[in-house]
N, C-alpha and C. Protein backbone atom coordinates (compact mmCIF):
# COMPACT_ATOMS: atom_id res chain seq x y z
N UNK A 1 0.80 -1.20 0.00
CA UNK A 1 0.00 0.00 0.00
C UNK A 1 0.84 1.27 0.00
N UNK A 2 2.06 1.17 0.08
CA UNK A 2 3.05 2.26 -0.20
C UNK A 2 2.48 3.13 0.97
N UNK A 3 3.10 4.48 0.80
CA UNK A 3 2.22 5.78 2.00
C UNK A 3 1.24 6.17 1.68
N UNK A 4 0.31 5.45 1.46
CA UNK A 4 -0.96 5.90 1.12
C UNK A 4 -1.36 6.15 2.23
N UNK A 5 -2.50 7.02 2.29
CA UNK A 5 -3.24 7.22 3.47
C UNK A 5 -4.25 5.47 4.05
N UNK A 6 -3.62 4.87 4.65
CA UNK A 6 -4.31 3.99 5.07
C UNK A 6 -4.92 3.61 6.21
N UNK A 7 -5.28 5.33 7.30
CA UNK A 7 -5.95 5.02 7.77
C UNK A 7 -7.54 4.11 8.12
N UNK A 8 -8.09 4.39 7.01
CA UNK A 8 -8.94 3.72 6.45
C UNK A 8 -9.41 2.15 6.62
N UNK A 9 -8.65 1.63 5.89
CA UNK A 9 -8.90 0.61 5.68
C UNK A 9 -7.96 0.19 7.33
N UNK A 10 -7.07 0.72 8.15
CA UNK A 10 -6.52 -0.48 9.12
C UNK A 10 -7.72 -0.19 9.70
N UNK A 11 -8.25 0.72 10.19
CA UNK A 11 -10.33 0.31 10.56
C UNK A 11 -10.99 0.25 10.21
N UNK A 12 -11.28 -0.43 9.15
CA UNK A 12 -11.85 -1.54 8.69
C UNK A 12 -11.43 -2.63 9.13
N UNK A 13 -10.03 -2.68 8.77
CA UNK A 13 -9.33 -4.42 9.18
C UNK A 13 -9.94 -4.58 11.01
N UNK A 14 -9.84 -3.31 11.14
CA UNK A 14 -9.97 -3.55 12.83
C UNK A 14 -11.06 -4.19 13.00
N UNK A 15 -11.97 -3.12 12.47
CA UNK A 15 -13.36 -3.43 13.02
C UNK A 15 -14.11 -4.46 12.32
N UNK A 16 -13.85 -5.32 11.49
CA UNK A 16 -13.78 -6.47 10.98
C UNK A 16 -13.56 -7.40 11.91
N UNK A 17 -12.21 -7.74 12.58
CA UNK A 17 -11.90 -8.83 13.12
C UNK A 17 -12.40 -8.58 14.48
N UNK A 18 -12.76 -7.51 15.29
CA UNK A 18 -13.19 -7.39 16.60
C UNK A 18 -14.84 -7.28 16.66
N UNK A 19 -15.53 -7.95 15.15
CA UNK A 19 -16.98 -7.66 14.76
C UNK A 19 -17.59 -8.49 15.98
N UNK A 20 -18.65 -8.12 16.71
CA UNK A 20 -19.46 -9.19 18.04
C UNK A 20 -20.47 -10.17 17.70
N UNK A 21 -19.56 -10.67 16.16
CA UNK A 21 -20.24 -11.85 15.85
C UNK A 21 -19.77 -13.12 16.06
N UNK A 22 -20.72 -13.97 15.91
CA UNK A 22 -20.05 -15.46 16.48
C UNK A 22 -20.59 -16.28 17.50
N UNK A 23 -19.95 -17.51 17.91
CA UNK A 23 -20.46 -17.99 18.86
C UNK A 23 -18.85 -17.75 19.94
N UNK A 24 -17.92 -17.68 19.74
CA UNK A 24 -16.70 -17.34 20.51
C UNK A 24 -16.55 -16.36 20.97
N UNK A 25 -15.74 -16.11 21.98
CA UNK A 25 -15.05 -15.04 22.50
C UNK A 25 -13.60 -14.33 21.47
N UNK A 26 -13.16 -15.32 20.51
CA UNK A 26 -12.05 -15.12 20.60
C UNK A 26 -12.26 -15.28 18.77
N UNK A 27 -11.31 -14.25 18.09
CA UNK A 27 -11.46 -14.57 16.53
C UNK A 27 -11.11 -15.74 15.91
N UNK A 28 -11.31 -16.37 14.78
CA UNK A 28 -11.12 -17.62 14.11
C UNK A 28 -9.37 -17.34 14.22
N UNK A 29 -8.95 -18.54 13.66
CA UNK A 29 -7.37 -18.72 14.03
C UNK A 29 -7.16 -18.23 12.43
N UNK A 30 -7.45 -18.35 11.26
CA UNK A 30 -7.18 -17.99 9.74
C UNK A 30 -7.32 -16.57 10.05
N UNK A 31 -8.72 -15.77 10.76
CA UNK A 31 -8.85 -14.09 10.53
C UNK A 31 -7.56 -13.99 11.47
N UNK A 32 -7.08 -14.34 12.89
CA UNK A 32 -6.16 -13.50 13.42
C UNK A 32 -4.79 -13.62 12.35
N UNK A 33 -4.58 -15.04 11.96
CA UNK A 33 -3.39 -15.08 11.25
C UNK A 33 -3.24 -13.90 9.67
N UNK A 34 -4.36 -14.10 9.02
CA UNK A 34 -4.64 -12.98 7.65
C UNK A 34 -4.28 -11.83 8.61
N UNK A 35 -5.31 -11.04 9.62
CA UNK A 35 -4.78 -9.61 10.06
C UNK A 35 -3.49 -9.82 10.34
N UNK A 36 -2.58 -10.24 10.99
CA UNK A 36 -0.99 -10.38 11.54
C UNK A 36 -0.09 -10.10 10.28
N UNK A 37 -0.55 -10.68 8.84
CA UNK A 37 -0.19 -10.74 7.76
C UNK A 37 -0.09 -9.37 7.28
N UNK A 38 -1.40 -8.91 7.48
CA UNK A 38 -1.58 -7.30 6.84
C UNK A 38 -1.30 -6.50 7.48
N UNK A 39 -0.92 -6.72 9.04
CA UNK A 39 -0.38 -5.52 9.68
C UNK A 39 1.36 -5.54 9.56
N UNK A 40 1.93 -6.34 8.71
CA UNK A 40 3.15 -5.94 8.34
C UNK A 40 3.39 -5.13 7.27
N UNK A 41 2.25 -4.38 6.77
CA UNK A 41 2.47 -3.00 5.61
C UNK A 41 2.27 -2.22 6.13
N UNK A 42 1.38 -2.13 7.42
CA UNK A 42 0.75 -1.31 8.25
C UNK A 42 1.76 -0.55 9.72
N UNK A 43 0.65 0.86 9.90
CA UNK A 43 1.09 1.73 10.80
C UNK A 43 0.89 0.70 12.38
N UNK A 44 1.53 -0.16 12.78
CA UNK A 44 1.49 -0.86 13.97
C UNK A 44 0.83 0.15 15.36
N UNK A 45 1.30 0.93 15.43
CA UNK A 45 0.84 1.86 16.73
C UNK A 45 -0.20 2.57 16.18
N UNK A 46 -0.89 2.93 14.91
CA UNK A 46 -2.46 3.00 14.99
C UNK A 46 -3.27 1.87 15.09
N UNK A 47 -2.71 0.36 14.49
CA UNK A 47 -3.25 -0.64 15.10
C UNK A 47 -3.76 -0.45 16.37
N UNK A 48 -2.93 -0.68 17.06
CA UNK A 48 -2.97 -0.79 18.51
C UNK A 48 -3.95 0.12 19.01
N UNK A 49 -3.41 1.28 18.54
CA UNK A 49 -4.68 2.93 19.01
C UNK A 49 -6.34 2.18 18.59
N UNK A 50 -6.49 1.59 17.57
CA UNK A 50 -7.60 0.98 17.30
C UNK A 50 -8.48 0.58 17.78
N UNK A 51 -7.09 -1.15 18.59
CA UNK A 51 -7.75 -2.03 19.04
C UNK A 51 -7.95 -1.26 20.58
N UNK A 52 -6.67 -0.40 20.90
CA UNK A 52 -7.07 0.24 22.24
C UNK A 52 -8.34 0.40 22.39
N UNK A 53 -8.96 1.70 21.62
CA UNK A 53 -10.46 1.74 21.41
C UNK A 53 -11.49 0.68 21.23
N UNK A 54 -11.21 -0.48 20.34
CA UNK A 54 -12.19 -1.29 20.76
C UNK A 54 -12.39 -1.90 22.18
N UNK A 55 -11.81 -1.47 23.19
CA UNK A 55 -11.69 -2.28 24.31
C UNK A 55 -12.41 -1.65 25.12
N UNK A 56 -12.94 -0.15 24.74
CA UNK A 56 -13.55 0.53 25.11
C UNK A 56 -15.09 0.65 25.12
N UNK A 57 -15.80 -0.54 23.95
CA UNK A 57 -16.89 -0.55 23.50
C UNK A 57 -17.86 -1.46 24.56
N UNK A 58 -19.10 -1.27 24.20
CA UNK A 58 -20.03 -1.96 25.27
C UNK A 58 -20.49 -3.28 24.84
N UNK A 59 -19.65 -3.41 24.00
CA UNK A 59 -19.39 -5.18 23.37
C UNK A 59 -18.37 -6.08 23.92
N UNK A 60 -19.31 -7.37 24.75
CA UNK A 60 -18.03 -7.95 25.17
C UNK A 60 -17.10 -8.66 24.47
N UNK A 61 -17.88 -8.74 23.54
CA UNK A 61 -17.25 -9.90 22.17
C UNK A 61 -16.28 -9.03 21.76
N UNK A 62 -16.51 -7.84 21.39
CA UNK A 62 -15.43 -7.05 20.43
C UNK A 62 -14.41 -6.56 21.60
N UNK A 63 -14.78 -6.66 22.77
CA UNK A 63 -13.26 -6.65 23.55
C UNK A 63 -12.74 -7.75 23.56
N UNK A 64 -13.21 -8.64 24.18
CA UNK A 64 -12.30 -9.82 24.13
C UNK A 64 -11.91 -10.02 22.96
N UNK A 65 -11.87 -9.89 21.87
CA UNK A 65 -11.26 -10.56 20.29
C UNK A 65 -10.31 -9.48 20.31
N UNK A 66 -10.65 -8.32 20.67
CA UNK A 66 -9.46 -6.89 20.79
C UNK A 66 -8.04 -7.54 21.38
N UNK A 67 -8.52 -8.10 22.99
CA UNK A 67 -7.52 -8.50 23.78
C UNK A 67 -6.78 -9.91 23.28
N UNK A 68 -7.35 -10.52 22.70
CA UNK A 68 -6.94 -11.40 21.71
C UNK A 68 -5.93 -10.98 20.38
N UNK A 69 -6.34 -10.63 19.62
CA UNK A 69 -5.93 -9.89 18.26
C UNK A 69 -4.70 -8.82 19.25
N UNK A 70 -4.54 -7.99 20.17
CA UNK A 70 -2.94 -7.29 20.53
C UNK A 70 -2.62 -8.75 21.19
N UNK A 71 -2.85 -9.91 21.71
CA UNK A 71 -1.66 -10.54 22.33
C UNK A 71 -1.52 -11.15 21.01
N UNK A 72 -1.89 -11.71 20.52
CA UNK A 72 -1.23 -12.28 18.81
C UNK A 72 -0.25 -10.87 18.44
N UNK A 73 -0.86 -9.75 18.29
CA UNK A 73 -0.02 -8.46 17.75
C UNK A 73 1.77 -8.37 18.31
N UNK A 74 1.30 -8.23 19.31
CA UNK A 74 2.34 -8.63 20.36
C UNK A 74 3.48 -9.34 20.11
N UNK A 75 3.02 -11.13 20.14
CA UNK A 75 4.07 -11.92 19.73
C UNK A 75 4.70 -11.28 18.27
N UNK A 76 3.97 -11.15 17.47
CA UNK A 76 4.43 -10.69 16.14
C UNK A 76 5.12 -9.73 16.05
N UNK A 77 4.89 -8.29 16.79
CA UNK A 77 6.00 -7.02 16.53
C UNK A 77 6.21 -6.95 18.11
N UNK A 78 6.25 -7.33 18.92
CA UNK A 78 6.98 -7.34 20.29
C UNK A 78 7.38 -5.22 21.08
N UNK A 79 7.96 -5.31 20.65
CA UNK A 79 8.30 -4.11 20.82
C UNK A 79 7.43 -2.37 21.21
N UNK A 80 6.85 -2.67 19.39
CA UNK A 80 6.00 -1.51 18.79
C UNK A 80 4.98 -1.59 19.48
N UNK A 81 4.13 -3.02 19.88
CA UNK A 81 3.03 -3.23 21.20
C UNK A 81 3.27 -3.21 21.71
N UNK A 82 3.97 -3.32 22.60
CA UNK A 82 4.43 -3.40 24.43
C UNK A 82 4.53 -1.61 24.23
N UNK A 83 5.20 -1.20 23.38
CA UNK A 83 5.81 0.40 23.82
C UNK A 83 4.37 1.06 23.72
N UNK A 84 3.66 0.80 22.60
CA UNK A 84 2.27 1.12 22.86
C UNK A 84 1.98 1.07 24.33
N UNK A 85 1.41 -0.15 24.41
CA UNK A 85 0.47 -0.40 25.63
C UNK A 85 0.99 0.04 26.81
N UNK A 86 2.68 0.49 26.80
CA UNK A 86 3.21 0.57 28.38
C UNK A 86 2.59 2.17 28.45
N UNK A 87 2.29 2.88 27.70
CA UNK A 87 1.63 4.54 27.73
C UNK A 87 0.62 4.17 27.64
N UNK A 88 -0.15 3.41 27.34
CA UNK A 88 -1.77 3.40 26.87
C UNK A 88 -2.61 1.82 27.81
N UNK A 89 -2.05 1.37 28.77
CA UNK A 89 -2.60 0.06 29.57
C UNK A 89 -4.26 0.47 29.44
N UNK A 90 -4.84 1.78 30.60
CA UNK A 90 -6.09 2.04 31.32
C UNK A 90 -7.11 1.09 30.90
N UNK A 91 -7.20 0.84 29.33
CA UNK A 91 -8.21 0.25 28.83
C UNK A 91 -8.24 -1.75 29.35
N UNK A 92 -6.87 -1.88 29.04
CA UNK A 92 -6.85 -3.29 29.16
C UNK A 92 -6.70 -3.45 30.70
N UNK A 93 -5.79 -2.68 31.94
CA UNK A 93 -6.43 -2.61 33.07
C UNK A 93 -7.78 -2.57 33.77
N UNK A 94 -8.51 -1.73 32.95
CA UNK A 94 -9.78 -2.12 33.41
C UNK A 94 -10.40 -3.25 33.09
N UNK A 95 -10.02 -3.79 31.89
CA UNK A 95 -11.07 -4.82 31.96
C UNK A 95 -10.23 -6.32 32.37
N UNK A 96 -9.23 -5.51 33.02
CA UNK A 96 -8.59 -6.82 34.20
C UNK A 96 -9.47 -6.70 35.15
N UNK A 97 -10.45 -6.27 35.26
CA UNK A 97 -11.27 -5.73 36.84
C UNK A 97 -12.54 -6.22 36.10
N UNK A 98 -12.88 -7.10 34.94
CA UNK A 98 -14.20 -7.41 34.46
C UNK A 98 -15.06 -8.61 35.60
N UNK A 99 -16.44 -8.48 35.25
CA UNK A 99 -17.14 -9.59 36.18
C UNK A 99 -16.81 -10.32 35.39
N UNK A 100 -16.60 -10.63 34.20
CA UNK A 100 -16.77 -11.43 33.13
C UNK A 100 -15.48 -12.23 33.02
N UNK A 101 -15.38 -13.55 33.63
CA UNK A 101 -14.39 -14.07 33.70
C UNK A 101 -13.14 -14.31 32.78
N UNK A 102 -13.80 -14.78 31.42
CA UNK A 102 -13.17 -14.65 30.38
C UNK A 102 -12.11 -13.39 29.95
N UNK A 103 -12.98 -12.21 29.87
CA UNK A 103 -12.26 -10.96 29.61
C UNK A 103 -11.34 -10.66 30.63
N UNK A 104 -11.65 -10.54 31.87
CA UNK A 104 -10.77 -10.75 33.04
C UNK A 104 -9.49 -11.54 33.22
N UNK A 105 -9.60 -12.84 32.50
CA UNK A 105 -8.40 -14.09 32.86
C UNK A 105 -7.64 -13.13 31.71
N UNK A 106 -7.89 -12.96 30.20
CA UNK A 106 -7.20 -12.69 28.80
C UNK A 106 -6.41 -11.45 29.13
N UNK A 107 -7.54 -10.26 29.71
CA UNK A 107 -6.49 -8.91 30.47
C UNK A 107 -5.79 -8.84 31.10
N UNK A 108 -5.52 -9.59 32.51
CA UNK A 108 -4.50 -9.89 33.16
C UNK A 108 -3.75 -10.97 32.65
N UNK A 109 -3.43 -11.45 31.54
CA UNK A 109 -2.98 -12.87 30.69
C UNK A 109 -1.95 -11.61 29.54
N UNK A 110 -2.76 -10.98 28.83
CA UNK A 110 -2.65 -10.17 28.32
C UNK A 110 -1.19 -8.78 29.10
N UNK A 111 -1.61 -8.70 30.15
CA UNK A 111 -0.81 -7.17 30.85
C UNK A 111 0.54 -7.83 31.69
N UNK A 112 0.02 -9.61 31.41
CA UNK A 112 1.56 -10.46 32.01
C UNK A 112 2.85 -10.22 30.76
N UNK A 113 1.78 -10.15 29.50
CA UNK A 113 2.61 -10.95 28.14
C UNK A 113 3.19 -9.40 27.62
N UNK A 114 2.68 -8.40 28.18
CA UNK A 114 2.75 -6.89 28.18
C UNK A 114 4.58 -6.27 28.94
N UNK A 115 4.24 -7.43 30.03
CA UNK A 115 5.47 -6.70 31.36
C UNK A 115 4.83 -5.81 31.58
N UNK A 116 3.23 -5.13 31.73
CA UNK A 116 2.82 -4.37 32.54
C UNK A 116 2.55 -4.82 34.05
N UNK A 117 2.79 -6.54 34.20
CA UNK A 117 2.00 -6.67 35.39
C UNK A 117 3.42 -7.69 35.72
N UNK A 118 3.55 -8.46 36.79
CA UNK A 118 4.27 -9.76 37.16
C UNK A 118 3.47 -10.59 36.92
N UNK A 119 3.95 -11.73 36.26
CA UNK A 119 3.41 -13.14 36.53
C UNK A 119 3.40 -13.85 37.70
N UNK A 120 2.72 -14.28 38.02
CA UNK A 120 2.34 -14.58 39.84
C UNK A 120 3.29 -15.97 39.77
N UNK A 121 4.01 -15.57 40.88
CA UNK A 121 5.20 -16.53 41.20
C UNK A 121 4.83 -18.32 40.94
N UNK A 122 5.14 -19.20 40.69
CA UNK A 122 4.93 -20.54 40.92
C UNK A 122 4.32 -21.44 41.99
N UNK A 123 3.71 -21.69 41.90
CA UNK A 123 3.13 -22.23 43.53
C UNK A 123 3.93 -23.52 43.48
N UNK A 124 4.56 -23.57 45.07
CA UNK A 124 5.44 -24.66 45.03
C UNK A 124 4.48 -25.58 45.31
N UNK A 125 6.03 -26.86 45.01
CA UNK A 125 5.00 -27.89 44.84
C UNK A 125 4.92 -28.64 46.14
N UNK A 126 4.02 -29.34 46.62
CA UNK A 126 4.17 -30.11 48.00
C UNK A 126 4.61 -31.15 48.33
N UNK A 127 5.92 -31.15 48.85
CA UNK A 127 6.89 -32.50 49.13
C UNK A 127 6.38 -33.19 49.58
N UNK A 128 6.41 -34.84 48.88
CA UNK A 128 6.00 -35.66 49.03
C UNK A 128 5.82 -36.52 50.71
N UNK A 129 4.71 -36.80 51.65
CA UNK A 129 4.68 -37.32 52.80
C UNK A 129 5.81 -38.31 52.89
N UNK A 130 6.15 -39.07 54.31
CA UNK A 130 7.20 -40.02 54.41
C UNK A 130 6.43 -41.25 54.12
């Protein structure tokens, strides 16, 4: 897409894959892999600004596939997301605080895979009786 103005279409791509359709929480494994594909022509940190915003919506579906779609983002450009999200968490913090278990486990799953949060130490294991 060269420098075209492509704001455009990356929301579309966004709001495509974070659509609150379905029977899942979480996008098909072909749509996250195709978007991952197309966000290597793409402005990565308006991605993110995107999906930030979808996390914001009164759709639980289109958050959770949000929080889904940046930890895939994530593994893929490492960096450009984390540096995002370490200025921009509030959204995915809050919905570490969801009733909604699902969105809750993925946000704090999510803000581990971030280094915004610690991963909760190992629970040892219990030595075996005599």
């Amino acid at each position: 897409r060269g420098n075209t103005n492509n704001s455009g279409y990356e929301s579309r791509l966004v709001s495509d894959i974070c659509k609150p359709t379905g029977i899942k929480m979480m996008p098909r494994r072909d749509e996250l892999k195709s978007f991952i594909t197309r966000c290597h022509s793409l402005d990565v940190s308006n991605i993110c600004a995107l999906l930030d915003h979808q996390l914001q919506t009164a759709q639980l579906k289109s958050q959770s596939k949000a929080l889904y779609v940046i930890s895939a983002l994530n593994a893929s450009f490492g960096d450009k997301v984390s540096g995002y999200f370490s200025s921009n968490s509030t959204n995915i913090n809050n919905l570490s605080h969801s009733v909604t278990a699902s969105v809750k486990n993925k946000a704090v799953q999510l803000l581990q895979e971030l280094n915004l949060i610690k991963r909760p130490a190992p629970k040892p294991v219990a030595a075996a009786g005599p």
